[in-house]
Protein backbone atom coordinates (compact mmCIF):
# COMPACT_ATOMS: atom_id res chain seq x y z
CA UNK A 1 -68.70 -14.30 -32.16
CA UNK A 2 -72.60 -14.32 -31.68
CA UNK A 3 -74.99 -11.45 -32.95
CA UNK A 4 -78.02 -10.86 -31.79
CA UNK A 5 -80.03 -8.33 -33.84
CA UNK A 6 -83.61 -7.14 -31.05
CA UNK A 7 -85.19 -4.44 -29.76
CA UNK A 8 -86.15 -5.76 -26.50
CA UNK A 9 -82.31 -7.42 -25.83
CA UNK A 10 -81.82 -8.31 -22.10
CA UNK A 11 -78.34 -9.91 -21.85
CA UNK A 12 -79.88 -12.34 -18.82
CA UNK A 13 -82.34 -13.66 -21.17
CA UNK A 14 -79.49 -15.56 -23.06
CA UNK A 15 -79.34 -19.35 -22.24
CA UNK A 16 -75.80 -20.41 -23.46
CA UNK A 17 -74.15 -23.69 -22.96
CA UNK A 18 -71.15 -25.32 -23.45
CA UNK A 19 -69.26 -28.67 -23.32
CA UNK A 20 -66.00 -28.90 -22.68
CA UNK A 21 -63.38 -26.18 -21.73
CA UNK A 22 -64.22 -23.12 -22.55
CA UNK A 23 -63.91 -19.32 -20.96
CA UNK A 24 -67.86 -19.08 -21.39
CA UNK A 25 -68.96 -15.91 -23.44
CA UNK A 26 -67.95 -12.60 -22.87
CA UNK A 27 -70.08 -9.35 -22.07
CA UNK A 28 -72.53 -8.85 -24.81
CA UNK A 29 -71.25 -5.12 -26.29
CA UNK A 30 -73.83 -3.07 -27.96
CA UNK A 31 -72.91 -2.57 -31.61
CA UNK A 32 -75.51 -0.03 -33.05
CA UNK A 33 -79.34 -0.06 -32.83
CA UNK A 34 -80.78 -3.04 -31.71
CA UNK A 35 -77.49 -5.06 -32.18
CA UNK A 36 -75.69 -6.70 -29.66
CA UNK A 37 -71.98 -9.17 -30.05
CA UNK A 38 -70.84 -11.48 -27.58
CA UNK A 39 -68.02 -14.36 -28.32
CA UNK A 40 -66.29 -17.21 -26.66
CA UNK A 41 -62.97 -18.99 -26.81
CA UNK A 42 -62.57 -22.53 -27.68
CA UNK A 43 -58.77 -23.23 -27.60
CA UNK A 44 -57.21 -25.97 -25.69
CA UNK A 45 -57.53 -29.12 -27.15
CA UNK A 46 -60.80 -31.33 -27.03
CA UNK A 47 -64.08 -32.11 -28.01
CA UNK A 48 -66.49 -29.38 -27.48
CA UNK A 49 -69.95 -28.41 -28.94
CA UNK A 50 -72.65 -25.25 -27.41
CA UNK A 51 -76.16 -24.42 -27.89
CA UNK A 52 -77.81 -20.99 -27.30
CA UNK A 53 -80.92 -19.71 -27.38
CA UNK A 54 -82.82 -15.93 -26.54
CA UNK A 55 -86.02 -14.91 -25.17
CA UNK A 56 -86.57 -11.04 -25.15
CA UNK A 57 -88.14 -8.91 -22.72
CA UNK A 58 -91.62 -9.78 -24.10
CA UNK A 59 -90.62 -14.01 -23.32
CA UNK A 60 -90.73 -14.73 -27.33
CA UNK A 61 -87.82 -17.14 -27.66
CA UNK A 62 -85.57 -17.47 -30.88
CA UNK A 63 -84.72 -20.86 -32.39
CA UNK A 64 -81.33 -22.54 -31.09
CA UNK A 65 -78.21 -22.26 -32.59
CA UNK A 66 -75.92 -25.13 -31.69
CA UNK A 67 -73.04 -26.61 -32.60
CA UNK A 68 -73.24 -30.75 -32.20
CA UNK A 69 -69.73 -31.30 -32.21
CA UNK A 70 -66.23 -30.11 -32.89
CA UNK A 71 -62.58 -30.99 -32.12
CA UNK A 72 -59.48 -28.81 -31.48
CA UNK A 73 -56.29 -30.83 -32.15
CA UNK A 74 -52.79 -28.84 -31.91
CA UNK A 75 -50.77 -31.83 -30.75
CA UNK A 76 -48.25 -32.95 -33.15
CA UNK A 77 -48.75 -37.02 -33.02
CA UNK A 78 -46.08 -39.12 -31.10
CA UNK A 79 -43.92 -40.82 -33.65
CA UNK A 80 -41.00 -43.03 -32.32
CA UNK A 81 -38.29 -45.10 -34.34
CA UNK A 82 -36.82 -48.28 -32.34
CA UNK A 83 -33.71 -50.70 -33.19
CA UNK A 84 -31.39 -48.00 -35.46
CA UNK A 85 -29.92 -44.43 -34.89
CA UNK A 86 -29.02 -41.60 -37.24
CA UNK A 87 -25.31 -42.27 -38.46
CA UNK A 88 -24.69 -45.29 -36.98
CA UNK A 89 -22.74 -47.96 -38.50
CA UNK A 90 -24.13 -51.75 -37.80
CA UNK A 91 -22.36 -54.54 -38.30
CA UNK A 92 -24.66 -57.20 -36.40
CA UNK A 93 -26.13 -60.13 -38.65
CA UNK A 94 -29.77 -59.36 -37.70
CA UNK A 95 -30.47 -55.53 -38.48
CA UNK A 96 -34.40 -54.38 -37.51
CA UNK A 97 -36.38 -51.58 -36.40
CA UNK A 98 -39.83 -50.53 -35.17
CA UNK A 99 -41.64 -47.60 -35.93
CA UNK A 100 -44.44 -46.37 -34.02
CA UNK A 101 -46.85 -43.66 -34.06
CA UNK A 102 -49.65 -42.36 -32.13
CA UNK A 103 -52.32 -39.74 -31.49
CA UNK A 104 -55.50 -39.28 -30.15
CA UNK A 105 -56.74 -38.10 -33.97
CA UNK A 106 -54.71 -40.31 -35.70
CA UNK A 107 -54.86 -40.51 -39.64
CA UNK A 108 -51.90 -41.94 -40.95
CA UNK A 109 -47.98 -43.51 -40.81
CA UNK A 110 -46.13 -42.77 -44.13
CA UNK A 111 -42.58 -44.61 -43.56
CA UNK A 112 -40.12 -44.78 -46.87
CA UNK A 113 -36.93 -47.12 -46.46
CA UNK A 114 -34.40 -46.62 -49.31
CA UNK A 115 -30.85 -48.13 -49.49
CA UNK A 116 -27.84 -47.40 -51.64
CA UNK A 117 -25.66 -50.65 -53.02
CA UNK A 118 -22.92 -50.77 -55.07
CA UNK A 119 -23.81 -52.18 -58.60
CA UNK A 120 -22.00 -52.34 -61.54
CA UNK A 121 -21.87 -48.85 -62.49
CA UNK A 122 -21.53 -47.30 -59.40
CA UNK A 123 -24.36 -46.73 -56.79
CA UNK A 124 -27.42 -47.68 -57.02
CA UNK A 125 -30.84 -46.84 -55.38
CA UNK A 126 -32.98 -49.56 -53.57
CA UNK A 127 -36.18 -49.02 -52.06
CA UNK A 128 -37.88 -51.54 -50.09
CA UNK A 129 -41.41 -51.33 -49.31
CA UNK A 130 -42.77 -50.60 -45.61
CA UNK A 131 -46.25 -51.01 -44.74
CA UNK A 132 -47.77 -50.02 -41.54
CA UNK A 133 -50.34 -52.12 -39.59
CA UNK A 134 -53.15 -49.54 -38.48
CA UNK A 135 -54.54 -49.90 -34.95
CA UNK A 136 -56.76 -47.84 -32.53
CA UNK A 137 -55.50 -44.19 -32.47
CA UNK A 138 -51.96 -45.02 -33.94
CA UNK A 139 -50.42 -47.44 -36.65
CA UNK A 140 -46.90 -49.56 -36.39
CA UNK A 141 -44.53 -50.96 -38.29
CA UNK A 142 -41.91 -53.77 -37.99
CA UNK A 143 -39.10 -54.55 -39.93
CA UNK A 144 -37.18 -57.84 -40.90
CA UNK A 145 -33.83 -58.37 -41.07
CA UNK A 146 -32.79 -55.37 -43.70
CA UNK A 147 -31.47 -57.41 -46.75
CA UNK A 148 -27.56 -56.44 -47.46
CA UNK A 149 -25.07 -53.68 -46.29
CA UNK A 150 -25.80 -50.41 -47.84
CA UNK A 151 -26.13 -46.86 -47.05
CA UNK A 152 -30.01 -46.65 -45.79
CA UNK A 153 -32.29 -43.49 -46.10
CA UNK A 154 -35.68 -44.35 -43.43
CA UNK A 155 -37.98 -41.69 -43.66
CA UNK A 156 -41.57 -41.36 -41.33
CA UNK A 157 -44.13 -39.53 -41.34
CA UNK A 158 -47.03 -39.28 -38.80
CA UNK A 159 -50.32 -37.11 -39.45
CA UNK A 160 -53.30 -36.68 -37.69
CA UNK A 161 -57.03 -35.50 -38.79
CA UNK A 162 -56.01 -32.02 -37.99
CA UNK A 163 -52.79 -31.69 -40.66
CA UNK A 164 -50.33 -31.88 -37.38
CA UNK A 165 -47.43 -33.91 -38.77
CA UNK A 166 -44.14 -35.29 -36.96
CA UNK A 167 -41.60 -36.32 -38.88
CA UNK A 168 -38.30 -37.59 -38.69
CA UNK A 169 -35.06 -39.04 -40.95
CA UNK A 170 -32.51 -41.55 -39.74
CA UNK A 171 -29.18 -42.33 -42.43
CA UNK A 172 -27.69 -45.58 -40.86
């Protein structure tokens, strides 16, 4: 929402400009003496910034307001798991998967890989360690051959700048 506080307020004399999508501002409403609102709405996703400015009846211009640059992100990142499926039994010699995710405002690929083996005293709790390779706008990660039979937890996690996080939790 944009105020504009003058005496002389002409709602052609506003200069208002926008990149990106936007709806452009609305009517300016009059909101007591000398006071005027107008607003716009910035909500699909993208890059966007604005500058206004406002000369009154007399031609004396204010000093811009502008906004350089902003992003609106709702998108959840893509996050896909390759090579194993929830509750699925393998019993091949070479046991791998892929993980991949992906987003425009990527941050980051959290991926935890646990496994439970029988010890000596009943199960125990393996982690192995997973570390994603970052790349432009995404990050990926590759597994070798997973090490023994065991009961295995794999749990990622993709967020972007935003907070939007897609998650998901395969038991193979």
């Amino acid at each position: 929402t944009f105020n504009v506080k003058e005496h002389n307020f002409e709602e052609g004399n506003v200069n208002f400009t926008a990149e990106g999508q936007n709806s452009g501002l609305t009517s300016w409403q009059q909101q007591g003496k000398d006071q005027y609102a107008s607003s716009v709405k910035f909500s699909e996703d993208g890059k966007y910034s604005w500058k206004m400015d406002v000369t009154d009846k007399a031609q004396q211009k204010s000093s811009s307001l502008s906004e350089e640059e902003f992003i609106i992100d709702k998108t959840l990142p893509e996050l896909e798991v390759t090579g194993v499926d929830s509750e699925v039994a393998y019993t091949d010699k070479q046991v791998k998967f892929s993980v991949e995710a992906s987003d425009e405002y990527f941050d980051k690929l959290e991926i935890s890989l646990t496994y439970l083996k029988l010890g000596k005293s009943g199960f125990d709790t393996i982690t192995i360690p997973c570390n994603p390779v970052t790349r432009d706008k995404g990050a990926t990660f590759t597994s070798d051959n997973l090490p023994e039979d065991g009961v295995y937890t794999l749990i990622c996690s993709a967020t972007d700048k935003a907070g939007n996080e897609s998650k998901k939790e395969i038991l193979f």
